[in-house]
N, C-alpha and C. Protein backbone atom coordinates (compact mmCIF):
# COMPACT_ATOMS: atom_id res chain seq x y z
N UNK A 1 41.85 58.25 46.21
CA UNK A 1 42.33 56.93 46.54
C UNK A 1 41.74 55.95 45.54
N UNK A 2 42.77 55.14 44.92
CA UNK A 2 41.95 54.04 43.81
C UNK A 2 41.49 53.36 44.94
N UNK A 3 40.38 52.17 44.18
CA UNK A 3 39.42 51.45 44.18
C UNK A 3 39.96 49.98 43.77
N UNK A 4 39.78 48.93 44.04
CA UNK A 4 40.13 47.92 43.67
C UNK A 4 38.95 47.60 42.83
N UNK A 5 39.65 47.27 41.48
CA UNK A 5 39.53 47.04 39.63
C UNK A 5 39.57 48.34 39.37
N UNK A 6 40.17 49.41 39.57
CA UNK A 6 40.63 50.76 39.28
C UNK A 6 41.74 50.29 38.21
N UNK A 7 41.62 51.23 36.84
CA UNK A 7 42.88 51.19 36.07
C UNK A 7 43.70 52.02 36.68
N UNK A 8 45.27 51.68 36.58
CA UNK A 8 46.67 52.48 36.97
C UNK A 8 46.48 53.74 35.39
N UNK A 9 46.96 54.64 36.40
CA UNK A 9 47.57 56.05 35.38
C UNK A 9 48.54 55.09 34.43
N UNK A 10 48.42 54.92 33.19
CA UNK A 10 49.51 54.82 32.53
C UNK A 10 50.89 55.69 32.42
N UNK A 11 52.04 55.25 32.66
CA UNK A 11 53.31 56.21 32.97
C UNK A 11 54.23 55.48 31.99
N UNK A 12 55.47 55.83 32.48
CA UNK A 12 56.58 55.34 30.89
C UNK A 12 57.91 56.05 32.04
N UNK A 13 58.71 54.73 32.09
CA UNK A 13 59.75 54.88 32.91
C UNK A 13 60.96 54.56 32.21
N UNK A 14 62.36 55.06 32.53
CA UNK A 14 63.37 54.95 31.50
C UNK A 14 64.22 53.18 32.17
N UNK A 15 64.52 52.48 32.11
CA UNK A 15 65.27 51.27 32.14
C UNK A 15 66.85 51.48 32.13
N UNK A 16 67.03 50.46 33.18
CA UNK A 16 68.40 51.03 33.46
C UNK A 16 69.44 50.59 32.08
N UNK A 17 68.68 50.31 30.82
CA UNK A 17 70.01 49.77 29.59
C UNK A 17 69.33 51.50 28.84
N UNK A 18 68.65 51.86 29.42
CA UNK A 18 68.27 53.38 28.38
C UNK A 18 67.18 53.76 27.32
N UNK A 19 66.08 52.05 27.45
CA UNK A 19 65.30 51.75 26.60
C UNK A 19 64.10 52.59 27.80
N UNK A 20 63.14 52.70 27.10
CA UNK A 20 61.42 53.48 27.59
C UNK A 20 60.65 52.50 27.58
N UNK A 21 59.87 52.19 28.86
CA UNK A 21 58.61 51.24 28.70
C UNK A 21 57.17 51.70 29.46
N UNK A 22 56.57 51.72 29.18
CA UNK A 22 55.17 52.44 29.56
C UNK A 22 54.01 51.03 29.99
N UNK A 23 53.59 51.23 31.04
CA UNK A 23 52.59 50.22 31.58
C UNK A 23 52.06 49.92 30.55
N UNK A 24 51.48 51.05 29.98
CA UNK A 24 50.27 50.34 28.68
C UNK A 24 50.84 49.71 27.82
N UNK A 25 52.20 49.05 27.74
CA UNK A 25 52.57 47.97 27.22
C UNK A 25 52.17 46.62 27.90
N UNK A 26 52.06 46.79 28.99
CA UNK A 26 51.13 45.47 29.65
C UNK A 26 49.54 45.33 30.12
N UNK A 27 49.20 46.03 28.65
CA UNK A 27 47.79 45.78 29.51
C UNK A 27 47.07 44.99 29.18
N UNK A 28 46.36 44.34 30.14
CA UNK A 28 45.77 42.55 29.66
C UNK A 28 46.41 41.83 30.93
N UNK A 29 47.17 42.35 31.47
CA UNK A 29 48.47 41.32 31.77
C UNK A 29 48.55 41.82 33.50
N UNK A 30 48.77 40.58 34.03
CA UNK A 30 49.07 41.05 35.57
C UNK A 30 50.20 41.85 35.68
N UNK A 31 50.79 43.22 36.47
CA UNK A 31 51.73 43.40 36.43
C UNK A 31 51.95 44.00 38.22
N UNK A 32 53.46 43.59 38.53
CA UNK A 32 53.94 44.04 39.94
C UNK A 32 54.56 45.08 39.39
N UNK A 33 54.27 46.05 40.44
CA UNK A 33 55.32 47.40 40.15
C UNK A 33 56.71 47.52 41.43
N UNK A 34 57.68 47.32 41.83
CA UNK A 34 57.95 47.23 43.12
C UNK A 34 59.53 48.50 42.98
N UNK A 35 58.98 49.52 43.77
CA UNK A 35 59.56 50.91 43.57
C UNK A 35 60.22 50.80 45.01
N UNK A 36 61.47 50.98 44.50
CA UNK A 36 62.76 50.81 45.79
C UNK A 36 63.54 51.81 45.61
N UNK A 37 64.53 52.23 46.79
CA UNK A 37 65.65 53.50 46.78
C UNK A 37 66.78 52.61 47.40
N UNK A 38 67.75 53.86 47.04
CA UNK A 38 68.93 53.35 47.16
C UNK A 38 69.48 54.31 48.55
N UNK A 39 69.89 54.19 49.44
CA UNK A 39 70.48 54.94 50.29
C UNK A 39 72.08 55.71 50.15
């Protein structure tokens, strides 16, 4: 279980135009992650 001031696993997710972006493009930086489904 993380820890609060725990770093996130860096990951790399595909974008729905087909481009790749990986957290550790924001790091420094506040970031929300907000992971939803579709029914």
């Amino acid at each position: 279980m993380p820890k609060v001031g725990d770093l996130a696993p860096d990951f790399t997710l595909q974008q729905l135009e087909g481009d790749y972006v990986s957290l550790n493009n924001f790091r420094g930086k506040v970031v929300l992650i907000n992971f939803f489904g579709f029914i």
